[in-house]
N, C-alpha and C. Protein backbone atom coordinates (compact mmCIF):
# COMPACT_ATOMS: atom_id res chain seq x y z
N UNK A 1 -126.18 -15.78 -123.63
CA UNK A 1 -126.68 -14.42 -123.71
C UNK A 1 -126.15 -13.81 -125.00
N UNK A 2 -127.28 -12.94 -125.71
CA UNK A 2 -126.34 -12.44 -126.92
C UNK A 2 -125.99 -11.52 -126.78
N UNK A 3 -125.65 -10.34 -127.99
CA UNK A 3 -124.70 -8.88 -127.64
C UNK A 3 -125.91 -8.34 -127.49
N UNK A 4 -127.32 -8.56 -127.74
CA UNK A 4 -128.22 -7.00 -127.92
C UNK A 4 -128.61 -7.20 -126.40
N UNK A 5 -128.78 -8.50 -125.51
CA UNK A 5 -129.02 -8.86 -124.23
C UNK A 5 -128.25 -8.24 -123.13
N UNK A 6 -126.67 -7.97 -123.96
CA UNK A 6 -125.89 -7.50 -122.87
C UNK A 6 -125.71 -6.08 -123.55
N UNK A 7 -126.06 -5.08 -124.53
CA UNK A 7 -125.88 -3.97 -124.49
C UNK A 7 -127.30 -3.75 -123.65
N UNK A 8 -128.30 -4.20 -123.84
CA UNK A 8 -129.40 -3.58 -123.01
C UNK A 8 -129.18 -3.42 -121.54
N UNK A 9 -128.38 -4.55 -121.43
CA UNK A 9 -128.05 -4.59 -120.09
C UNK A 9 -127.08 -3.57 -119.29
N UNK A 10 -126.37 -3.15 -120.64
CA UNK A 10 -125.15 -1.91 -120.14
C UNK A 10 -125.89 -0.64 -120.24
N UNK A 11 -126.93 -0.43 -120.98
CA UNK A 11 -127.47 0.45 -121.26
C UNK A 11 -128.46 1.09 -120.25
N UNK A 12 -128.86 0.02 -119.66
CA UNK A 12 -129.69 0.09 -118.36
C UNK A 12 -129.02 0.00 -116.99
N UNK A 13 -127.88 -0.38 -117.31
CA UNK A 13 -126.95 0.15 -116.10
C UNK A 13 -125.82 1.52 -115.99
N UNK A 14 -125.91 2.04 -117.16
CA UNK A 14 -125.45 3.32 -117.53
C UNK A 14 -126.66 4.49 -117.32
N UNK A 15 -127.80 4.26 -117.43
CA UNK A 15 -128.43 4.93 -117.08
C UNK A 15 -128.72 4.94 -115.82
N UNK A 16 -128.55 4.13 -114.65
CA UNK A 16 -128.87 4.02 -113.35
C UNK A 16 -127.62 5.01 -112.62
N UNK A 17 -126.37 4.51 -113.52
CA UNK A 17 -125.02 5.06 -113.21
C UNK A 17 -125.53 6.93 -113.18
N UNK A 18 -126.07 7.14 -114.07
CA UNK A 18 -126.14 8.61 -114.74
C UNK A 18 -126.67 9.25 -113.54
N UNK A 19 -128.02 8.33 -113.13
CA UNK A 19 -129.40 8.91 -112.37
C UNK A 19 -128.93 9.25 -110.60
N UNK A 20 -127.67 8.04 -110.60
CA UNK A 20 -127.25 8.30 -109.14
C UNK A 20 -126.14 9.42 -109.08
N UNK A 21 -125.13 9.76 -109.93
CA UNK A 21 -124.25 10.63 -109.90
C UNK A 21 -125.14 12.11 -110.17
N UNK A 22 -126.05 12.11 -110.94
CA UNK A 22 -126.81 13.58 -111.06
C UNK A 22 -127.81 14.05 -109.39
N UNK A 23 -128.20 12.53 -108.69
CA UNK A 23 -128.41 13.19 -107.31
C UNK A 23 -127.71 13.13 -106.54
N UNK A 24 -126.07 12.97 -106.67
CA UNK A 24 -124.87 13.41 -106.17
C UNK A 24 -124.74 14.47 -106.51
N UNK A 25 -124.71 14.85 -107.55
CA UNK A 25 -124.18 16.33 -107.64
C UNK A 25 -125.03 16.98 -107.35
N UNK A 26 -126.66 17.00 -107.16
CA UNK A 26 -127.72 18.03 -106.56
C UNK A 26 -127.06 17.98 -104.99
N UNK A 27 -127.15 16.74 -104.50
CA UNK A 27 -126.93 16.75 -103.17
C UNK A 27 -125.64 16.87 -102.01
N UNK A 28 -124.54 17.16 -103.14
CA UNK A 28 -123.19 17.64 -102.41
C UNK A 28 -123.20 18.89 -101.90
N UNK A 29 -122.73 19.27 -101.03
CA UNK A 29 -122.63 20.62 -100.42
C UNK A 29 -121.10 21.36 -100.34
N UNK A 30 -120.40 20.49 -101.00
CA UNK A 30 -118.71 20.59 -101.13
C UNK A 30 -118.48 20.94 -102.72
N UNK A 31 -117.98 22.02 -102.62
CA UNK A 31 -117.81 22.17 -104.27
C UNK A 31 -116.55 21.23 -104.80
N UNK A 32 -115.92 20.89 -104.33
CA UNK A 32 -115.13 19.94 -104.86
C UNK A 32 -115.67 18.03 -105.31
N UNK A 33 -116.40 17.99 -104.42
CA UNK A 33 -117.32 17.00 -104.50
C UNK A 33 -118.07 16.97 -105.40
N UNK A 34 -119.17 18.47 -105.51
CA UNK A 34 -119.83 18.31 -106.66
C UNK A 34 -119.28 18.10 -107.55
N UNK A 35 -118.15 18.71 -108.41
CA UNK A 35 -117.37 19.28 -109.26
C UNK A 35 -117.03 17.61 -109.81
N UNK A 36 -116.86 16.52 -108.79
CA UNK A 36 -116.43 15.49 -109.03
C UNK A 36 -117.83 14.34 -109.77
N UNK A 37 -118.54 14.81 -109.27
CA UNK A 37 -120.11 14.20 -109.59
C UNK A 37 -120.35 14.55 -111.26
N UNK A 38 -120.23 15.82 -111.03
CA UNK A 38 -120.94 16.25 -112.27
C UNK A 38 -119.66 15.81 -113.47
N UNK A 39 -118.52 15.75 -113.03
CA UNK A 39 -117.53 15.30 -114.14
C UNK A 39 -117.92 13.57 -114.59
N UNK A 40 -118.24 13.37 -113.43
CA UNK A 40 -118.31 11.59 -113.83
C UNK A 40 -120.04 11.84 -114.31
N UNK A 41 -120.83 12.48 -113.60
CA UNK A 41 -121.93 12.37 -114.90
C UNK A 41 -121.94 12.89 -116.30
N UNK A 42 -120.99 13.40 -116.47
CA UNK A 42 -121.24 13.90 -117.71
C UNK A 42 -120.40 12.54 -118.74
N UNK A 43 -119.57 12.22 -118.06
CA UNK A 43 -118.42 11.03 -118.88
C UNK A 43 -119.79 9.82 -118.92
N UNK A 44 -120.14 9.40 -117.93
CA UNK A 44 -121.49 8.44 -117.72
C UNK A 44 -122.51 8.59 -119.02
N UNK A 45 -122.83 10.09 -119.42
CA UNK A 45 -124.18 10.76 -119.91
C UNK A 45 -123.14 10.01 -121.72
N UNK A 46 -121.93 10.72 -121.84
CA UNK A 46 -121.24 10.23 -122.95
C UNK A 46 -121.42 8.93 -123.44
N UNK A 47 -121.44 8.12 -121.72
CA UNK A 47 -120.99 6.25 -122.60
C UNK A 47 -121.90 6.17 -122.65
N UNK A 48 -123.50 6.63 -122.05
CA UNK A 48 -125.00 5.86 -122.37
C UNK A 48 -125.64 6.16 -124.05
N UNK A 49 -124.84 7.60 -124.43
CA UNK A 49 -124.97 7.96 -125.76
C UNK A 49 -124.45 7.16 -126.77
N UNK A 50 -122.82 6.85 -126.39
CA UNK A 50 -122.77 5.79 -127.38
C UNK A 50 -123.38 4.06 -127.69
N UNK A 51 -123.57 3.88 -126.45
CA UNK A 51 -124.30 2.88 -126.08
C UNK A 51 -126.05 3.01 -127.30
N UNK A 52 -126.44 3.51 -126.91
CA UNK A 52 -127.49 4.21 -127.27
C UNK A 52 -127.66 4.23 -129.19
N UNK A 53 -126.43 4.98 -129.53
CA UNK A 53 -126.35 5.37 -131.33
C UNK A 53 -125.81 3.69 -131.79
N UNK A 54 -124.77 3.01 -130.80
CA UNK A 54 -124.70 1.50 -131.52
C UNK A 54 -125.89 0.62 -131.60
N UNK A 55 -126.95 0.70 -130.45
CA UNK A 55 -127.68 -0.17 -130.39
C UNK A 55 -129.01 0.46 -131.63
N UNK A 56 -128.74 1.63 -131.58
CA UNK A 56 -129.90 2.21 -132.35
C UNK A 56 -129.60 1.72 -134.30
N UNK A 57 -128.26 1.66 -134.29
CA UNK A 57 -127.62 1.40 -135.39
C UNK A 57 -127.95 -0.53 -136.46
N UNK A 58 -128.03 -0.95 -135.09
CA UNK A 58 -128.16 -2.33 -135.20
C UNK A 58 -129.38 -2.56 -134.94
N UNK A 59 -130.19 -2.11 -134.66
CA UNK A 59 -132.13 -1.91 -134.77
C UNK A 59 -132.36 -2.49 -133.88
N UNK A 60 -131.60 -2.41 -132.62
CA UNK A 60 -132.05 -2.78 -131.61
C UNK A 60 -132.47 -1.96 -130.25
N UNK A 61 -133.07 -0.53 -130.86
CA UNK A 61 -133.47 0.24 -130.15
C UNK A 61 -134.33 1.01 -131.02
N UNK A 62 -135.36 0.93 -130.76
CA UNK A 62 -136.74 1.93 -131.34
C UNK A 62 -137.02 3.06 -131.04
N UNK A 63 -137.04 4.00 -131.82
CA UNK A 63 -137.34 5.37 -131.33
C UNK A 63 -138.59 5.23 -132.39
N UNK A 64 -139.62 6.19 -131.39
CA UNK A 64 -140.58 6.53 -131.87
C UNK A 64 -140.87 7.78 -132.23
N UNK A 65 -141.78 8.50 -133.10
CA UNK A 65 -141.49 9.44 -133.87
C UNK A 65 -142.85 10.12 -132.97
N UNK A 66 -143.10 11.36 -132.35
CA UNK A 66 -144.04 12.36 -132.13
C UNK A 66 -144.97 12.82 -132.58
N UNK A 67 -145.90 13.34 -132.84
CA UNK A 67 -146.76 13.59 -133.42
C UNK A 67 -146.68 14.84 -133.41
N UNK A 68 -146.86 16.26 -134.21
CA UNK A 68 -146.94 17.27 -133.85
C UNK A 68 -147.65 17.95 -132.94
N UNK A 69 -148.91 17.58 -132.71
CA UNK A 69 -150.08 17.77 -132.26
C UNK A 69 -150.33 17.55 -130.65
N UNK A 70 -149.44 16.58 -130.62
CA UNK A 70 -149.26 15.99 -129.01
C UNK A 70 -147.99 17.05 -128.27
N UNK A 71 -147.12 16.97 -129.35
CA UNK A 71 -146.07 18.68 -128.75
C UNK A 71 -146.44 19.29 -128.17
N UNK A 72 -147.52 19.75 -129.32
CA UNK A 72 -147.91 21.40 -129.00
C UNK A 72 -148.51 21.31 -127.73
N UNK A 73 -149.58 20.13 -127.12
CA UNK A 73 -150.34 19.69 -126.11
C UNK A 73 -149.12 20.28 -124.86
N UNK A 74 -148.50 19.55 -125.15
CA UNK A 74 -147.72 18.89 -124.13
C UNK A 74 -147.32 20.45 -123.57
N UNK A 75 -146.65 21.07 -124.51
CA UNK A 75 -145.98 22.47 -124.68
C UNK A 75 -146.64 23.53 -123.48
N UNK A 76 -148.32 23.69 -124.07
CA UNK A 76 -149.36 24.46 -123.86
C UNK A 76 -149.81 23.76 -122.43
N UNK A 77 -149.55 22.82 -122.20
CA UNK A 77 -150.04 22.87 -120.46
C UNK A 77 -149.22 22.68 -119.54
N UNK A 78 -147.44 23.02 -120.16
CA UNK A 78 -146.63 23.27 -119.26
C UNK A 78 -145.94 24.70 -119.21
N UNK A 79 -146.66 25.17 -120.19
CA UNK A 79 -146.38 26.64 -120.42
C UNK A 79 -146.43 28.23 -119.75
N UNK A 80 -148.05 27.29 -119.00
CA UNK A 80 -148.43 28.60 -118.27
C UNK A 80 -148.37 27.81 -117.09
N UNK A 81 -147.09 27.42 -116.57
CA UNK A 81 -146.66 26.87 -114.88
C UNK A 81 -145.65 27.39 -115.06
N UNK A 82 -144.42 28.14 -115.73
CA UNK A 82 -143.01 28.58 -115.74
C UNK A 82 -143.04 30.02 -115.11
C-alpha cells in the first residue's frame, strides 16, 4: 500500500470520525456530554484539515474550481427558503 492509499484512507476515516461526533453533539441532552462531543469534533475537524492541506500539497487531492454562474444559481434558489 502506498502513503497517498493510506492518507486517503485516514482521510476518509477522519471524516466518518467528524460525521459521528457532530450527531453526538446534536443528540446529547447532557451538557457535559455535549461539551465533550463538540471538543473532540472540533480536534477531529483540525486533523481532517491537515490531512486534507498535505494531501492537497502532494497533488493528491483535486479541488475543483466553481463557476460563478452556478453560485449565483445555487445562492438564488436557496435564498428565498431562509
Amino acid at each position: 500500500m502506498d502513503d497517498k492509499s493510506i492518507m486517503e484512507g485516514m482521510l476518509l476515516t477522519s471524516k466518518g470520525v467528524c460525521d459521528l461526533y457532530l450527531h453526538g453533539s446534536m443528540e446529547s441532552s447532557n451538557p457535559d456530554v455535549h461539551k465533550v462531543f463538540c471538543t473532540a469534533l472540533n480536534e477531529s475537524m483540525c486533523m481532517q484539515d491537515t490531512l486534507y492541506k498535505k494531501m492537497s500539497e502532494k497533488g493528491w487531492y483535486q479541488q475543483q474550481n466553481v463557476q460563478q454562474q452556478y453560485m449565483q444559481q445555487v445562492k438564488q434558489k436557496f435564498s428565498g427558503n431562509m
